[in-house]
C-alpha atoms as a PDB file:
ATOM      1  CA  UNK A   1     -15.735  28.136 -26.000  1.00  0.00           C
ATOM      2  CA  UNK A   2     -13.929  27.866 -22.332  1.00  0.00           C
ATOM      3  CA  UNK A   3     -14.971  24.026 -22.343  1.00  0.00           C
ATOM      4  CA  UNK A   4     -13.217  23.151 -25.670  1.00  0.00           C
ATOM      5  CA  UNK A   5     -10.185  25.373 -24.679  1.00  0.00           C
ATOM      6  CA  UNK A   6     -10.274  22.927 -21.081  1.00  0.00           C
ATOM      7  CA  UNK A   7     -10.860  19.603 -23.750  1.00  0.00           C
ATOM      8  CA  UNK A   8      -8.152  20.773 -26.174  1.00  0.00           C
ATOM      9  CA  UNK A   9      -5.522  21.363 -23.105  1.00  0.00           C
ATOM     10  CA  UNK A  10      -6.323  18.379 -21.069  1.00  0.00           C
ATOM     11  CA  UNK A  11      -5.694  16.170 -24.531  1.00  0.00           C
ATOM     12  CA  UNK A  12      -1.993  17.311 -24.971  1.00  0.00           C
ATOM     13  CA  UNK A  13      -1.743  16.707 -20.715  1.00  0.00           C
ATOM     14  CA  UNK A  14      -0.176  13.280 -21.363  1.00  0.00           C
ATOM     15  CA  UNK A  15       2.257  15.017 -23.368  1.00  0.00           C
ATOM     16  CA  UNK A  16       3.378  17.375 -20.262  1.00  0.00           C
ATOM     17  CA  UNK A  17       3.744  14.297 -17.748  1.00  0.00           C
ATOM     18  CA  UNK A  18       7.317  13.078 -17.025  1.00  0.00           C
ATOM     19  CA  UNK A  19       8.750  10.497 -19.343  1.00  0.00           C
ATOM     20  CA  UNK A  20       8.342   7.083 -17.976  1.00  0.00           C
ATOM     21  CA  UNK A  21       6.227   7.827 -15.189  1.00  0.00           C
ATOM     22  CA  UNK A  22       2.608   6.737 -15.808  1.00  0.00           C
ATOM     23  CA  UNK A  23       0.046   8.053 -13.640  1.00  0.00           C
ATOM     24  CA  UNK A  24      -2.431   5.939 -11.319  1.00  0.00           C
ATOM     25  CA  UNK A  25      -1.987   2.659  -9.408  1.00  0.00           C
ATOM     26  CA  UNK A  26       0.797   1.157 -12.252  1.00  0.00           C
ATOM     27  CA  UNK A  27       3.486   3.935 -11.096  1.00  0.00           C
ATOM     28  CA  UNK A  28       3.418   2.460  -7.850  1.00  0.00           C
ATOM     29  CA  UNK A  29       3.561  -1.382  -8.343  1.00  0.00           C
ATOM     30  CA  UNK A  30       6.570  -2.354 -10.356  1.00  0.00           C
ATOM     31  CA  UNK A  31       6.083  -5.865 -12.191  1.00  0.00           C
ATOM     32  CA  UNK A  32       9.643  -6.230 -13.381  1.00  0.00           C
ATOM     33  CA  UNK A  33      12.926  -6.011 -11.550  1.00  0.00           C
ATOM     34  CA  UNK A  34      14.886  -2.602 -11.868  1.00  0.00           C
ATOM     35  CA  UNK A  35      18.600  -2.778 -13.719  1.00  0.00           C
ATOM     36  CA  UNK A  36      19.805   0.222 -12.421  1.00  0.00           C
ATOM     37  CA  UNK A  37      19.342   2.145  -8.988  1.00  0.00           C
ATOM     38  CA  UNK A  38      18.164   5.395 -10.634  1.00  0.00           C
ATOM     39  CA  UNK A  39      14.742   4.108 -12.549  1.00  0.00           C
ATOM     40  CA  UNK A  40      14.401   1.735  -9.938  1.00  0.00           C
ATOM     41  CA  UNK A  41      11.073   1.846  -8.456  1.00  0.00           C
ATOM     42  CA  UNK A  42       9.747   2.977  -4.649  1.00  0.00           C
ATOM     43  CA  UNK A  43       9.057  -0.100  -3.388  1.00  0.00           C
ATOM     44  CA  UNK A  44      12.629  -1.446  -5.252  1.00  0.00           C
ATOM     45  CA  UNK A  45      14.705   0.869  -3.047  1.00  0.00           C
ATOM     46  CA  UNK A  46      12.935   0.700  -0.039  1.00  0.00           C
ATOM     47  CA  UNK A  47      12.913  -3.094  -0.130  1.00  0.00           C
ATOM     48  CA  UNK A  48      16.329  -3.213  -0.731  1.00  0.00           C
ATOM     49  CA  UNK A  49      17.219  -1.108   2.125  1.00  0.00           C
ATOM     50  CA  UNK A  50      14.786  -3.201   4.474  1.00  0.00           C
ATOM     51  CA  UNK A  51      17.162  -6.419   3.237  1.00  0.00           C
ATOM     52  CA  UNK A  52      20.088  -4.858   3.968  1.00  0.00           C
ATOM     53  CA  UNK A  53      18.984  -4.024   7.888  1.00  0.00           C
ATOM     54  CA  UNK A  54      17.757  -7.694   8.452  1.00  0.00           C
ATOM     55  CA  UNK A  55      21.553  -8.877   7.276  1.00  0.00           C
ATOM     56  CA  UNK A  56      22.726  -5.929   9.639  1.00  0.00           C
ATOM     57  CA  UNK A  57      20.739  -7.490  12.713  1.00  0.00           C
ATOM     58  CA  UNK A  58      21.270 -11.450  11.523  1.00  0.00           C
ATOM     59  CA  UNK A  59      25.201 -10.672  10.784  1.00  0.00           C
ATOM     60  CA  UNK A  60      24.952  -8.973  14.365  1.00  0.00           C
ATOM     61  CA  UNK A  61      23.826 -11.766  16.179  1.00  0.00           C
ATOM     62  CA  UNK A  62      26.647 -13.715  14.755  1.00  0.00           C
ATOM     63  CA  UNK A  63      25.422 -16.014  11.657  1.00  0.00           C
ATOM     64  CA  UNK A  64      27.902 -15.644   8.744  1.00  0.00           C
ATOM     65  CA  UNK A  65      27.172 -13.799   5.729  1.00  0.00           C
ATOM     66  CA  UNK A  66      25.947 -16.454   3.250  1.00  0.00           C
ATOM     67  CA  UNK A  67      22.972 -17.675   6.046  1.00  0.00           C
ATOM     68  CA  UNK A  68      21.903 -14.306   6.610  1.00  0.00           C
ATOM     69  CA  UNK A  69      21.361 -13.400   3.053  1.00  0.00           C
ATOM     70  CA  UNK A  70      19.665 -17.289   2.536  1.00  0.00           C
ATOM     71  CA  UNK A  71      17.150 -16.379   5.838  1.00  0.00           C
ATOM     72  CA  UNK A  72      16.888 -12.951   4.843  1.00  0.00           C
ATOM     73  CA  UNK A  73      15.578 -14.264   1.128  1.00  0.00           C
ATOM     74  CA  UNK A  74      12.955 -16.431   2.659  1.00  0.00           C
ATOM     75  CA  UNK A  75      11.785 -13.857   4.102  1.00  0.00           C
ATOM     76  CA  UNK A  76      11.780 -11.139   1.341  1.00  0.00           C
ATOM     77  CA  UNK A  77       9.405 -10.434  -1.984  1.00  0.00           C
ATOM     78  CA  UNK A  78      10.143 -12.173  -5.190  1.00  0.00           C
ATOM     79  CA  UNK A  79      12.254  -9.744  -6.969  1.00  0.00           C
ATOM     80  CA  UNK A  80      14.736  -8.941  -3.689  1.00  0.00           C
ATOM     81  CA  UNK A  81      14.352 -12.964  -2.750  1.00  0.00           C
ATOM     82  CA  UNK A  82      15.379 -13.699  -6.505  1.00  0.00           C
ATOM     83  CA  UNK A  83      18.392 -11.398  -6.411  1.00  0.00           C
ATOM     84  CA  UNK A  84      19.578 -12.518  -2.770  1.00  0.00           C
ATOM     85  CA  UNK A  85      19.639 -16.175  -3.925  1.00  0.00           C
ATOM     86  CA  UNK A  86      21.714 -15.558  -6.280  1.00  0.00           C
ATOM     87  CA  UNK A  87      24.226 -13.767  -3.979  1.00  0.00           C
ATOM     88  CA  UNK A  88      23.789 -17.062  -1.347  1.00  0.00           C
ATOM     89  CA  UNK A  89      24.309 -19.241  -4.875  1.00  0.00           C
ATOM     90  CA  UNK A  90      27.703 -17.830  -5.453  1.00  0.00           C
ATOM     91  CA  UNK A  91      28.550 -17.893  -1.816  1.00  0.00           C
ATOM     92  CA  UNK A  92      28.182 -21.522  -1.975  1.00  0.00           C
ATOM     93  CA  UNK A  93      30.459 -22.484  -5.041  1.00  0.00           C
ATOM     94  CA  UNK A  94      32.751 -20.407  -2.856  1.00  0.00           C
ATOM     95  CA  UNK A  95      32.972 -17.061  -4.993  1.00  0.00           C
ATOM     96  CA  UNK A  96      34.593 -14.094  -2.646  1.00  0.00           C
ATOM     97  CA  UNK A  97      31.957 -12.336  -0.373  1.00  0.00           C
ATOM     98  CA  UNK A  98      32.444  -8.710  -2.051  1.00  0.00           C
ATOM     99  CA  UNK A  99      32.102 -10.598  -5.594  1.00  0.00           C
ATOM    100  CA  UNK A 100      28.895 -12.428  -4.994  1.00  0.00           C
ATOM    101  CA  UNK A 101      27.100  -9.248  -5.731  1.00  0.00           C
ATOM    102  CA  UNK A 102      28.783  -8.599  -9.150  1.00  0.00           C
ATOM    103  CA  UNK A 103      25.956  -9.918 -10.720  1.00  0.00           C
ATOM    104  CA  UNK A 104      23.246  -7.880  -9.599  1.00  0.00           C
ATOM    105  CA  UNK A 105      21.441  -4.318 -10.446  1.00  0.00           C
ATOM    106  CA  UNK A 106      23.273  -1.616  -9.248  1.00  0.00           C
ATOM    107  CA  UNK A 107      20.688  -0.864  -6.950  1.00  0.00           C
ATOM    108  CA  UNK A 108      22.665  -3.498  -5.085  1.00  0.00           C
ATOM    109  CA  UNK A 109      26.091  -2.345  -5.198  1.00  0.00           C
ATOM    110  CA  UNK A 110      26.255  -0.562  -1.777  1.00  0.00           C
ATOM    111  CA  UNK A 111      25.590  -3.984   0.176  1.00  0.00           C
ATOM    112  CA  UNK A 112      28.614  -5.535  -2.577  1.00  0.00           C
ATOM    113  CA  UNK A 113      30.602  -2.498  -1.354  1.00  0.00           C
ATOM    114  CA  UNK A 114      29.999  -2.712   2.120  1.00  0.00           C
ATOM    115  CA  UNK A 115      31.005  -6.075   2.107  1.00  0.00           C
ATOM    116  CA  UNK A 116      33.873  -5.605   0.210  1.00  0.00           C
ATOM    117  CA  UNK A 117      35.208  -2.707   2.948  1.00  0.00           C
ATOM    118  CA  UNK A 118      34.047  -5.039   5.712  1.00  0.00           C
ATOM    119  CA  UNK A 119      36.397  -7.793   4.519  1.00  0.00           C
ATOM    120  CA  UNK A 120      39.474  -5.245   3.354  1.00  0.00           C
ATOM    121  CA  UNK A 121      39.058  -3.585   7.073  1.00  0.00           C
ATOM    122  CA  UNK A 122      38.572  -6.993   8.703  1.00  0.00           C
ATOM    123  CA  UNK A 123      35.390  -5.983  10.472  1.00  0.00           C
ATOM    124  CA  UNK A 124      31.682  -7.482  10.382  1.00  0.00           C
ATOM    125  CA  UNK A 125      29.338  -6.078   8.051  1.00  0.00           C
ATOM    126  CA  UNK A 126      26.233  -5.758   9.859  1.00  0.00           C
ATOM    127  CA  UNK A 127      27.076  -1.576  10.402  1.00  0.00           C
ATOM    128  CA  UNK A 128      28.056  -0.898   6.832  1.00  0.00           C
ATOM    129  CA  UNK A 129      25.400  -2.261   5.089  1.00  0.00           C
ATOM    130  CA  UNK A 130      22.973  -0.792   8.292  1.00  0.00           C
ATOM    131  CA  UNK A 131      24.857   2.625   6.890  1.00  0.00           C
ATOM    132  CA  UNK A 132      24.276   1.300   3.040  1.00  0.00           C
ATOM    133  CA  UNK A 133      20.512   0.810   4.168  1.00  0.00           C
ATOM    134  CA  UNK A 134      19.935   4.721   5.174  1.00  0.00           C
ATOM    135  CA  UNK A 135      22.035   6.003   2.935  1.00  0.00           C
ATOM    136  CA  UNK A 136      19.531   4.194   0.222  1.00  0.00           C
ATOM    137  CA  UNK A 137      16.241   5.666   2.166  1.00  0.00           C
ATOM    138  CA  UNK A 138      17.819   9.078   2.208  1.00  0.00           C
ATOM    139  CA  UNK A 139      18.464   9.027  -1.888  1.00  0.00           C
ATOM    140  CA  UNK A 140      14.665   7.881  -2.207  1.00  0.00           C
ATOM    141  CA  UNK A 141      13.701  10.597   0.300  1.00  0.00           C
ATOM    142  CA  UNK A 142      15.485  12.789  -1.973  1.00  0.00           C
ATOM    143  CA  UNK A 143      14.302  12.057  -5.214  1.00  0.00           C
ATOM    144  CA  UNK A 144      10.815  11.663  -4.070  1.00  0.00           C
ATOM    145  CA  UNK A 145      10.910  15.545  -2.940  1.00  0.00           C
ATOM    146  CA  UNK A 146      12.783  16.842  -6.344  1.00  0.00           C
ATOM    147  CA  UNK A 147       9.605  15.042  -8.284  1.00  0.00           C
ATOM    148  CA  UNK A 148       7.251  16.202  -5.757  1.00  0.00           C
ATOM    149  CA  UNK A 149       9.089  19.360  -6.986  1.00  0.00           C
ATOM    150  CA  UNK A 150       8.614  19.220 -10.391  1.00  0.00           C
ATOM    151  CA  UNK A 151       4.874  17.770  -9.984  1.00  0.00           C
ATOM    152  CA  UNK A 152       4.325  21.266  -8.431  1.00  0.00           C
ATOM    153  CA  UNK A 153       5.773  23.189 -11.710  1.00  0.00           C
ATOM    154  CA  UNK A 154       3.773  20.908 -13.707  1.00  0.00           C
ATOM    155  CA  UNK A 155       0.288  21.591 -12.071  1.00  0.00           C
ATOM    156  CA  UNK A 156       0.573  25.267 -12.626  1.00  0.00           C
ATOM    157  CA  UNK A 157       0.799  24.423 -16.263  1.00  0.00           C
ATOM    158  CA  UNK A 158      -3.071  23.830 -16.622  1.00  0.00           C
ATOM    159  CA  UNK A 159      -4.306  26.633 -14.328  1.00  0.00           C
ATOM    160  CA  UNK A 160      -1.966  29.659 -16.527  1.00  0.00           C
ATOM    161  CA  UNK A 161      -3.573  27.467 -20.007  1.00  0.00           C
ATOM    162  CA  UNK A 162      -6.714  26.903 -18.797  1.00  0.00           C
ATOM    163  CA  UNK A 163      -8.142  28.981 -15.880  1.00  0.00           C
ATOM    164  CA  UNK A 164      -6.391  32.419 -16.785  1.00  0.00           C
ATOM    165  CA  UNK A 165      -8.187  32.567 -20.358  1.00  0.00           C
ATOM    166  CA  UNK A 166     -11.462  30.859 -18.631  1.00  0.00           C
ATOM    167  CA  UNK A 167     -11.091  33.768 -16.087  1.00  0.00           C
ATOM    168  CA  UNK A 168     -10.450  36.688 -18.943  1.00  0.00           C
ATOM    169  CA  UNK A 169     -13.259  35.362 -20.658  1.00  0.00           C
ATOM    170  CA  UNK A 170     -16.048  35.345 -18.048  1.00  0.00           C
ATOM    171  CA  UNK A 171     -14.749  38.298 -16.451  1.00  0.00           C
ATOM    172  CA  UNK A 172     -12.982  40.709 -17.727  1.00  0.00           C
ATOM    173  CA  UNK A 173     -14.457  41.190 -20.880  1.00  0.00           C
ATOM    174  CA  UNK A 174     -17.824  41.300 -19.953  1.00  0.00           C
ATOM    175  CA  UNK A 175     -16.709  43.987 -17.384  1.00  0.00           C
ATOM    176  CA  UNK A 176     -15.014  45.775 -21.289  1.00  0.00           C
ATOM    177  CA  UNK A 177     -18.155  44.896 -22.480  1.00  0.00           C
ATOM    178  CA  UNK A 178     -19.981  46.975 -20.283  1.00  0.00           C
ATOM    179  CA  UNK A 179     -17.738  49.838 -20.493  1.00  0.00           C
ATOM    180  CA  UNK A 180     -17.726  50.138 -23.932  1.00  0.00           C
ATOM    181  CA  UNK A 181     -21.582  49.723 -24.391  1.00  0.00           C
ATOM    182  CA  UNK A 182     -21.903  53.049 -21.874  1.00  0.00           C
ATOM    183  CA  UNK A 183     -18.695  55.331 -23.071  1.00  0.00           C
ATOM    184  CA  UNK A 184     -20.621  54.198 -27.120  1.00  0.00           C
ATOM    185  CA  UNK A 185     -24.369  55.253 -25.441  1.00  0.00           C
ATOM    186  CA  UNK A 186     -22.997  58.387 -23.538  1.00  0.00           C
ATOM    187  CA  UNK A 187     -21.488  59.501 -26.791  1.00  0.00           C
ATOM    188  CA  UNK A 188     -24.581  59.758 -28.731  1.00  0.00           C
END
């Protein structure tokens, strides 16, 4: 009886787990870009941010902005390479810094906006989008706790649906059991 109560509750599990995130090995690899910087994935974010501190230490050494985002794409994974080109494209058919990163997720739009205040202020970027970088790893670091958060909520779903009635079961009526069989034999 306890077993198919555990089979029937573990079936409708899927049903509990958060909405677009799939257990195992596929929630951490991403295979297609993010559009926006909320669903964007761990290794989106955090990739991101580690472009945006190698154009902080190339723009500080002095290279403009449109080599550091080309040397910074060379050096980068597929999806963050794919969206810097595009940024070093634009720079080349002479499109305005801040506007080369129109075109990209919003995940992106701190480095466009750093650039943008960079260029309105008149100073280099390298320290804004070094800001833009931890400002990115601190979100992450943020949302990874308030899931870790609601994981925890989640887990003590199967131990009140499962373990509490398991528990009743093997335990506390036995122990009724008993008590009844000797209050029934001292009555007679």
């Amino acid at each position: 009886m306890t077993v198919l109560l555990a089979a029937l509750m573990l079936s409708g599990l899927p049903m509990l787990w958060p909405a677009g995130a799939a257990p195992g090995p596929s929630a951490v690899a991403p295979t297609t870009p993010a559009k926006t910087g909320a669903s964007a994935a761990p290794e989106d974010v955090l990739s991101v941010a580690g472009a945006l501190d190698l154009m902080a230490l190339a723009l500080g050494s002095g290279v403009p902005l449109v080599t550091a985002v080309e040397v910074v794409a060379e050096r980068s994974g597929p999806v963050v390479a794919g969206h810097l080109r595009q940024v070093v494209a634009a720079l080349r058919w002479g499109v305005a810094e801040p506007r080369a990163w129109d075109g990209l997720p919003s995940i992106w739009h701190p480095a466009g906006q750093a650039v943008a205040l960079a260029g309105m202020a008149g100073v280099p970027p390298a320290g804004l989008l070094k800001r833009a970088a931890s400002d990115m790893r601190r979100a992450e670091q943020r949302r990874i706790e308030e899931a870790t958060g609601r994981l925890s909520v989640l887990v003590v779903i199967p131990l009140g649906l499962c373990f509490l009635p398991a528990f009743a079961l093997l335990t506390v009526v036995p122990v009724i059991a008993a008590l009844a069989g000797d209050l029934l034999a001292g009555m007679r």
